[in-house]
C-alpha atoms as a PDB file:
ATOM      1  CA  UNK A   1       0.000   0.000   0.000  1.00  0.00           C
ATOM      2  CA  UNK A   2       1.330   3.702  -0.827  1.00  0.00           C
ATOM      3  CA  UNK A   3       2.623   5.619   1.816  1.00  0.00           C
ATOM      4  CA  UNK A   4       0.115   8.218   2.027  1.00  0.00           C
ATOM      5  CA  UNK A   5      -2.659   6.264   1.883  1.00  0.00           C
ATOM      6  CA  UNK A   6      -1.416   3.895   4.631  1.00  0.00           C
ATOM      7  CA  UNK A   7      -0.828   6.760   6.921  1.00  0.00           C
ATOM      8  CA  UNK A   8      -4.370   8.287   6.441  1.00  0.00           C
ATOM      9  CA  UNK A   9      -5.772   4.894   7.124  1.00  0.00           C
ATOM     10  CA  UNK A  10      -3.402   4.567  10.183  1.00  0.00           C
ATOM     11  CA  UNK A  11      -4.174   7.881  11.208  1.00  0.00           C
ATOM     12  CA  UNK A  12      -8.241   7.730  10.571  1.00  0.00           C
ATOM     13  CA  UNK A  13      -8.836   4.655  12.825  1.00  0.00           C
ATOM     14  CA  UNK A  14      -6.032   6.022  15.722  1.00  0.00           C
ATOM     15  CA  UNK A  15      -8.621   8.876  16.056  1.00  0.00           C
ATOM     16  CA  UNK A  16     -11.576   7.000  16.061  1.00  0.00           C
ATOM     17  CA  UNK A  17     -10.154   4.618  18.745  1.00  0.00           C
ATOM     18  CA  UNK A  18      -9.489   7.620  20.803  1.00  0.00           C
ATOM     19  CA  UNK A  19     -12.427   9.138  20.320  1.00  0.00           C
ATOM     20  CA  UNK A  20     -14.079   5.977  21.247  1.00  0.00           C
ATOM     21  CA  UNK A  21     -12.215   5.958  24.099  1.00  0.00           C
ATOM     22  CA  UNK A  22     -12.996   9.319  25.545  1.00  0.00           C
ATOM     23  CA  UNK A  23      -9.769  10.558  25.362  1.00  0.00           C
ATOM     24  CA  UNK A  24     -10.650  12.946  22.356  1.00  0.00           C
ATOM     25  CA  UNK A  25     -13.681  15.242  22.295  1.00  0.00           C
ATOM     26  CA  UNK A  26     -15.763  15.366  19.660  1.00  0.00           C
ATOM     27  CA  UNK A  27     -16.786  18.335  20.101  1.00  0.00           C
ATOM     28  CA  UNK A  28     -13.463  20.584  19.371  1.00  0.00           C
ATOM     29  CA  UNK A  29     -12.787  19.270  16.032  1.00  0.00           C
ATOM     30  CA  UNK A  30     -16.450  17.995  14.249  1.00  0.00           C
ATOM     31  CA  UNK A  31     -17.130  20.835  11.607  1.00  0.00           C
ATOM     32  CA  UNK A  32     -19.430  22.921  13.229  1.00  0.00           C
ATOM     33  CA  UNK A  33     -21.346  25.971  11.039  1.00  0.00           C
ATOM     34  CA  UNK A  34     -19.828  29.330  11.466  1.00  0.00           C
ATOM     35  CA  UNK A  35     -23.618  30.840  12.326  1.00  0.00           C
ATOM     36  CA  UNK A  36     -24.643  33.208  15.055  1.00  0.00           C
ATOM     37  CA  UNK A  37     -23.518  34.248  18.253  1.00  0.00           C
ATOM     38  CA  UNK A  38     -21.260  31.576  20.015  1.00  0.00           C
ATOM     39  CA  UNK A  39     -20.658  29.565  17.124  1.00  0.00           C
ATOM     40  CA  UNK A  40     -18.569  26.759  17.560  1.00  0.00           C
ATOM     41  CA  UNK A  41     -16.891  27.176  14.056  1.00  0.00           C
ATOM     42  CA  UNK A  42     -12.731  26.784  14.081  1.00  0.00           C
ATOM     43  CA  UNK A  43     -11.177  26.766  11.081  1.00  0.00           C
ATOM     44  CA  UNK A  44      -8.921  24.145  11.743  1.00  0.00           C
ATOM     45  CA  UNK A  45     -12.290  22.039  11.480  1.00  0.00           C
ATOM     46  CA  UNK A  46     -12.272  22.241   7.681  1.00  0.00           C
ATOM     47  CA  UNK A  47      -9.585  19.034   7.797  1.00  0.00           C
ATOM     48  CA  UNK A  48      -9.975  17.956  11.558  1.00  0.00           C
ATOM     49  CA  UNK A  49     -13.958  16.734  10.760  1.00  0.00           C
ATOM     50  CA  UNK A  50     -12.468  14.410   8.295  1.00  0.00           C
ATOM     51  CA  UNK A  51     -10.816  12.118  11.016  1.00  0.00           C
ATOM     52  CA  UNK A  52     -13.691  11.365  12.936  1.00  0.00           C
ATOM     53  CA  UNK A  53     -16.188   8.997  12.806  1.00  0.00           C
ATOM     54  CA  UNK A  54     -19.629   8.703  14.225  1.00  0.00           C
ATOM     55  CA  UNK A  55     -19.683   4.588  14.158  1.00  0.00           C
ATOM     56  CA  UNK A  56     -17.921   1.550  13.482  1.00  0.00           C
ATOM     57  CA  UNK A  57     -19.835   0.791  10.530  1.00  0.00           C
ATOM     58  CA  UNK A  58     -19.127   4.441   8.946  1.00  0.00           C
ATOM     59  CA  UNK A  59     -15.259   4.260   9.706  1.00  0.00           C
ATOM     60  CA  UNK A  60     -15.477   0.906   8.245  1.00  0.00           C
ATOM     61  CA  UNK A  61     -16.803   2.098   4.683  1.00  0.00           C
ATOM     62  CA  UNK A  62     -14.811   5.113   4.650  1.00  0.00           C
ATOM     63  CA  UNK A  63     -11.636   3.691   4.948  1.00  0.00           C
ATOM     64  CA  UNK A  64     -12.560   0.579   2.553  1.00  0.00           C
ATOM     65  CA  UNK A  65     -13.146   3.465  -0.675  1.00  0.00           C
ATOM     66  CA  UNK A  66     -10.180   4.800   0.533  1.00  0.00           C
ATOM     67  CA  UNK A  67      -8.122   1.516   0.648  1.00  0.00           C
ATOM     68  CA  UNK A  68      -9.930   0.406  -2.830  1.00  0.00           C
ATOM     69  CA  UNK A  69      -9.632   3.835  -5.010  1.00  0.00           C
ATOM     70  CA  UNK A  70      -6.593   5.818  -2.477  1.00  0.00           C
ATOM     71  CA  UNK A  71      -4.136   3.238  -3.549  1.00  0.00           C
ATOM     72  CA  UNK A  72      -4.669   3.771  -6.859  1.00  0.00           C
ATOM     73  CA  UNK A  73      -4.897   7.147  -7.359  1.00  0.00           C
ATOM     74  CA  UNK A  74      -1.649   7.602  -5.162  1.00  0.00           C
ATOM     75  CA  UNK A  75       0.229   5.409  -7.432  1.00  0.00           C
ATOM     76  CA  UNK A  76      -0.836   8.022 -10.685  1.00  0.00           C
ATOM     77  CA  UNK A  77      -0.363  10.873  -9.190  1.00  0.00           C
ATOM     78  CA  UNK A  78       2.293  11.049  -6.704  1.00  0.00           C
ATOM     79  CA  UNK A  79       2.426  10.774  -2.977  1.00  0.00           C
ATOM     80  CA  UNK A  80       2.801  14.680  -2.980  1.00  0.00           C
ATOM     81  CA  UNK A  81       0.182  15.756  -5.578  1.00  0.00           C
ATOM     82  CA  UNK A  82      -1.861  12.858  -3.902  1.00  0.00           C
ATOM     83  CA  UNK A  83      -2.195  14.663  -0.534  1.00  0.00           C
ATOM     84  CA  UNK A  84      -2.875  17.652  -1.940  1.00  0.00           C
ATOM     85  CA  UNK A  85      -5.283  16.257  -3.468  1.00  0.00           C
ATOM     86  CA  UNK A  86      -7.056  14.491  -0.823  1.00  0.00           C
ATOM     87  CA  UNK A  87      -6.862  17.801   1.693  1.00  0.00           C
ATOM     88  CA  UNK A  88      -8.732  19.604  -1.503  1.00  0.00           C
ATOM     89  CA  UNK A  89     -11.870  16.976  -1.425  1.00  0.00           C
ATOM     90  CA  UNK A  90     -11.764  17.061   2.107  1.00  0.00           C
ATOM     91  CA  UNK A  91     -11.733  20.887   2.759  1.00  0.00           C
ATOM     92  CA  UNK A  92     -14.108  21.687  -0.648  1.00  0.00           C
ATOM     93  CA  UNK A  93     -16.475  19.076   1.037  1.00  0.00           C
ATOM     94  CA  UNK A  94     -16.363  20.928   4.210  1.00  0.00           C
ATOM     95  CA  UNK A  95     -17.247  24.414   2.113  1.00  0.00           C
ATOM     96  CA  UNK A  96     -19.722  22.887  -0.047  1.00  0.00           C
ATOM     97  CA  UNK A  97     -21.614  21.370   2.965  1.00  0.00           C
ATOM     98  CA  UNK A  98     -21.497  24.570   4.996  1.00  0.00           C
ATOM     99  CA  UNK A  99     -22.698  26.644   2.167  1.00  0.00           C
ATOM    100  CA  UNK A 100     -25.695  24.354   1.030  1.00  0.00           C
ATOM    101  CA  UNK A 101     -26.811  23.759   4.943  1.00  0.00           C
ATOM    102  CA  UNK A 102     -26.809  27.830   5.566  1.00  0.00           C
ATOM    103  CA  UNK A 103     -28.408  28.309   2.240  1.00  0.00           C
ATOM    104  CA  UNK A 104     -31.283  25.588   3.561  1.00  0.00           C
ATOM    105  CA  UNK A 105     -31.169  26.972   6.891  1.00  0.00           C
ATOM    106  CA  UNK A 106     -30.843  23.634   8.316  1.00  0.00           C
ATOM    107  CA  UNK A 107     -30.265  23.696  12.093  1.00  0.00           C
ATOM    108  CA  UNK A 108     -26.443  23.788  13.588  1.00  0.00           C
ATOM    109  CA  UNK A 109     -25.360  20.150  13.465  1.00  0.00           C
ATOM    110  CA  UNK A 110     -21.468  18.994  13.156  1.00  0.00           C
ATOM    111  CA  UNK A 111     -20.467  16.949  10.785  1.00  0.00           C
ATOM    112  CA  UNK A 112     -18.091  14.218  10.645  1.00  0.00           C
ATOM    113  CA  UNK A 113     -15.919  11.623   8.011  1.00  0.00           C
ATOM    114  CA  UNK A 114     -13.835  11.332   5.516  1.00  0.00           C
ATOM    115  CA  UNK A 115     -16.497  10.915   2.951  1.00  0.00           C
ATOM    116  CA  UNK A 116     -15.690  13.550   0.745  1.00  0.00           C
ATOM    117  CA  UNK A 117     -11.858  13.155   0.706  1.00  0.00           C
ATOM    118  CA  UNK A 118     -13.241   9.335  -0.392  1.00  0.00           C
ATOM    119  CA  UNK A 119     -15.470  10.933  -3.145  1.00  0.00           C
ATOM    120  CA  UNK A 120     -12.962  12.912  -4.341  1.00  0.00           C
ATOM    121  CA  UNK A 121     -10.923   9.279  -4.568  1.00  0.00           C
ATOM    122  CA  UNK A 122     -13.768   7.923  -6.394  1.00  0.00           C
ATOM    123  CA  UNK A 123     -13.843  10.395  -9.147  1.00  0.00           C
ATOM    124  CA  UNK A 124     -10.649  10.840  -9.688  1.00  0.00           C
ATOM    125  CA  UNK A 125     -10.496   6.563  -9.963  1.00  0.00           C
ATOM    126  CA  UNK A 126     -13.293   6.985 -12.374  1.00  0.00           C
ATOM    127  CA  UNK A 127     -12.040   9.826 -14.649  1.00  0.00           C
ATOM    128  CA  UNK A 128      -8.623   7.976 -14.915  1.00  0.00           C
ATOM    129  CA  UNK A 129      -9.430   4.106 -15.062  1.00  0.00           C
ATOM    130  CA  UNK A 130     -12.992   4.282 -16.300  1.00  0.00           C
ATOM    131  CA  UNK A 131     -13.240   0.769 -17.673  1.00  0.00           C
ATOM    132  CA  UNK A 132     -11.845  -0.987 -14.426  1.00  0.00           C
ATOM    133  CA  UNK A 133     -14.717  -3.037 -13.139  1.00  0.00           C
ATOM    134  CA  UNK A 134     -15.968  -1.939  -9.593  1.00  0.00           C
ATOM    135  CA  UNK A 135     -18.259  -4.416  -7.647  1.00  0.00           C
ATOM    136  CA  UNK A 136     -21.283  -3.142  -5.302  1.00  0.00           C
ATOM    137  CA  UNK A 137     -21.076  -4.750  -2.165  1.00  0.00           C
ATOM    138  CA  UNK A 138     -24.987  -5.050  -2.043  1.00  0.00           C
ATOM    139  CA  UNK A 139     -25.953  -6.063  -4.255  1.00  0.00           C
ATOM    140  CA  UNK A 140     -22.882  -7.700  -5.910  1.00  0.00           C
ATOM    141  CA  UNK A 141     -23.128  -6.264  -9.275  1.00  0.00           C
ATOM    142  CA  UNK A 142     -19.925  -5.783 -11.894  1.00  0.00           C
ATOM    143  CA  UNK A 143     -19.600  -2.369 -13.132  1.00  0.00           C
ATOM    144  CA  UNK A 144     -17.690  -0.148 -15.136  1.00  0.00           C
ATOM    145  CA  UNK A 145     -15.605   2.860 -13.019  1.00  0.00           C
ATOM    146  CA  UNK A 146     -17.411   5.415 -14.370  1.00  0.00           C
ATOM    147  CA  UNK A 147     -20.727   3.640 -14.480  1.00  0.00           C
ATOM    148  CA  UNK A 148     -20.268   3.064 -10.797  1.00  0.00           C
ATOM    149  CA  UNK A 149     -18.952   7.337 -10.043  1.00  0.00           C
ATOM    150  CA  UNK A 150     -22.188   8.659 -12.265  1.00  0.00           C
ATOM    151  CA  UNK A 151     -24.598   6.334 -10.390  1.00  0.00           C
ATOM    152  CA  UNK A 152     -23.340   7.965  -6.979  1.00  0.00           C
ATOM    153  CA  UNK A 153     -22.910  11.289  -7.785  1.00  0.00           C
ATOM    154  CA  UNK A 154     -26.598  11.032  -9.231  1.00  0.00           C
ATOM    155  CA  UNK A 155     -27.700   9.404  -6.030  1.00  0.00           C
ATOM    156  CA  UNK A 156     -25.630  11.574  -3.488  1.00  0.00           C
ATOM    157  CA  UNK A 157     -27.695  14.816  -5.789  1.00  0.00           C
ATOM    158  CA  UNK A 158     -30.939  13.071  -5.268  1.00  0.00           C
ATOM    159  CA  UNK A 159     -30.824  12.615  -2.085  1.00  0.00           C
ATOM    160  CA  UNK A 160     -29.784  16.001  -0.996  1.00  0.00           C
ATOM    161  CA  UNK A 161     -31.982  17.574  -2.797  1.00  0.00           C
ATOM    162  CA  UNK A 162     -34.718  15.836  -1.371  1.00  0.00           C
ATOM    163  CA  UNK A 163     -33.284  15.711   2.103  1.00  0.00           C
ATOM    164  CA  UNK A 164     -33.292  11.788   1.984  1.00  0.00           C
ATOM    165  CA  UNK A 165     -31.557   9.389   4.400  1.00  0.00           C
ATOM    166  CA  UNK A 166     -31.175  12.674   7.428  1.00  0.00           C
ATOM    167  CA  UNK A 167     -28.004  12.321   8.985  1.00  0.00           C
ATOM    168  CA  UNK A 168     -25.670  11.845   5.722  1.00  0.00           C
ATOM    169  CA  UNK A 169     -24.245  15.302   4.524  1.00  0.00           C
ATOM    170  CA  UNK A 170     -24.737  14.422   0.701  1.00  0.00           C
ATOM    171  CA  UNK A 171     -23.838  17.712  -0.904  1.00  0.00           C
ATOM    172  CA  UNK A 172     -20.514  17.207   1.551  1.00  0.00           C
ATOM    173  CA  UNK A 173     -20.011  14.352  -1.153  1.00  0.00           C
ATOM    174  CA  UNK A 174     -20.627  16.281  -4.158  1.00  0.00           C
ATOM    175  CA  UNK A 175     -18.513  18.853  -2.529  1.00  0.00           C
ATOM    176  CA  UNK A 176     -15.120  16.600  -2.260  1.00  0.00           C
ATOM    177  CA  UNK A 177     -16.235  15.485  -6.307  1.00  0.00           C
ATOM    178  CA  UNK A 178     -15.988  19.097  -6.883  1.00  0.00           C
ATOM    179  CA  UNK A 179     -12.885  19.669  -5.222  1.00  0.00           C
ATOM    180  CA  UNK A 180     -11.474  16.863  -7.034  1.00  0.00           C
ATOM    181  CA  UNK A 181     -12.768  17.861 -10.533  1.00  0.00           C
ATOM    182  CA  UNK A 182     -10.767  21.086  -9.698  1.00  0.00           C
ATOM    183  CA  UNK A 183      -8.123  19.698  -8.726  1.00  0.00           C
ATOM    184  CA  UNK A 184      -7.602  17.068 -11.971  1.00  0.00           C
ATOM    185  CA  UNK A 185      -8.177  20.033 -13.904  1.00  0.00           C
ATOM    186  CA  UNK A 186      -5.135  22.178 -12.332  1.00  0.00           C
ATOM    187  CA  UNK A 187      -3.172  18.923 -13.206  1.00  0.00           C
ATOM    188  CA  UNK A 188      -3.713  18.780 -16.688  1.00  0.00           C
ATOM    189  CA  UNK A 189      -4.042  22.683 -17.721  1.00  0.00           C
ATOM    190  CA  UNK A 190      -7.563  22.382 -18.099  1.00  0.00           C
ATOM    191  CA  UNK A 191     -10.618  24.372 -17.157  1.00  0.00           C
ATOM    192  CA  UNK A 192     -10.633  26.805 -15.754  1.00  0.00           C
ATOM    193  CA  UNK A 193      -6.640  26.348 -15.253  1.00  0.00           C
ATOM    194  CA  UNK A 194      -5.923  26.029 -18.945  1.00  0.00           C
ATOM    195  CA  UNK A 195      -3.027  28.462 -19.882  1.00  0.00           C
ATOM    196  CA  UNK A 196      -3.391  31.360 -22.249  1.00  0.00           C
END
């Protein structure tokens, strides 16, 4: 396994062990929404959020996208270009999320996971090995890379914008997509990094 990837797995399930424990609060380094009086909004929480997780079974899927498409993706890119690229997902997750939940007016929740750093992973694995076959855990079915990214970005929008399955910050996910469209597109002179 890449170096990178191996230490954001290592360091992903120290926290949540800790956090289990007691020994880490919560509290401190969730992403919180920067709104009103007494917010408890720190910017450091636009990376911290993405090293907690709120259960076993959410750690669990997190860091099995990010030990199927990280790997990968580290190997094409680059240790270095690949943790800037991660941090990107991860933070334009965080902005997207906090944007769309002020815009709805939703109430002051914090959010946790490394979902959109792992979204950002997935389309990045589909844009660059988009034939590869990917296999749905349930139920079991073969598909193409990119077959298998559309199908959960088009989900992911669905759901948000119908406010389905509460609890799962879904434009979070489109956010770290975004950040890594943005990101493959500073890599290869494209839009809107495409020189003059």
């Amino acid at each position: 396994m890449p170096p990178v990837t191996q230490a954001l797995l290592i360091a992903n399930v120290a926290v949540y062990l800790f956090a289990f424990s007691g020994l880490l609060s919560l509290e401190a380094f969730a992403l919180w929404p920067p709104t009103g009086f007494g917010s408890q909004f720190q910017l450091w929480q636009l990376v911290t959020y993405a090293f907690l997780h709120g259960s076993l079974g959410h750690i669990f899927f997190n860091m099995l996208g990010l030990y199927m498409f990280g790997s990968d993706i580290e190997r094409l890119f680059g240790s270095r270009f690949y943790i800037y690229y991660y941090f990107a997902c991860v933070v334009s997750a965080a902005l997207t999320h906090l944007v769309v939940t002020a815009w709805l007016g939703a109430p002051p929740h914090p959010t946790v996971g490394a979902s959109g750093g792992v979204y950002g992973l997935l389309l990045a694995f589909g844009m660059y090995f988009p034939h590869r076959r990917v296999i749905l855990l349930f139920p079991p079915i073969p598909m193409p890379a990119r077959v298998f990214v559309v199908a959960f970005a088009a989900l992911e929008l669905v759901f948000g914008i119908t406010q389905t399955a509460a609890g799962v910050a879904h434009f979070a996910h489109l956010g770290g997509m975004l950040g890594g469209w943005l990101m493959i597109q500073y890599r290869r002179r494209g839009f809107p990094f495409g020189r003059s």
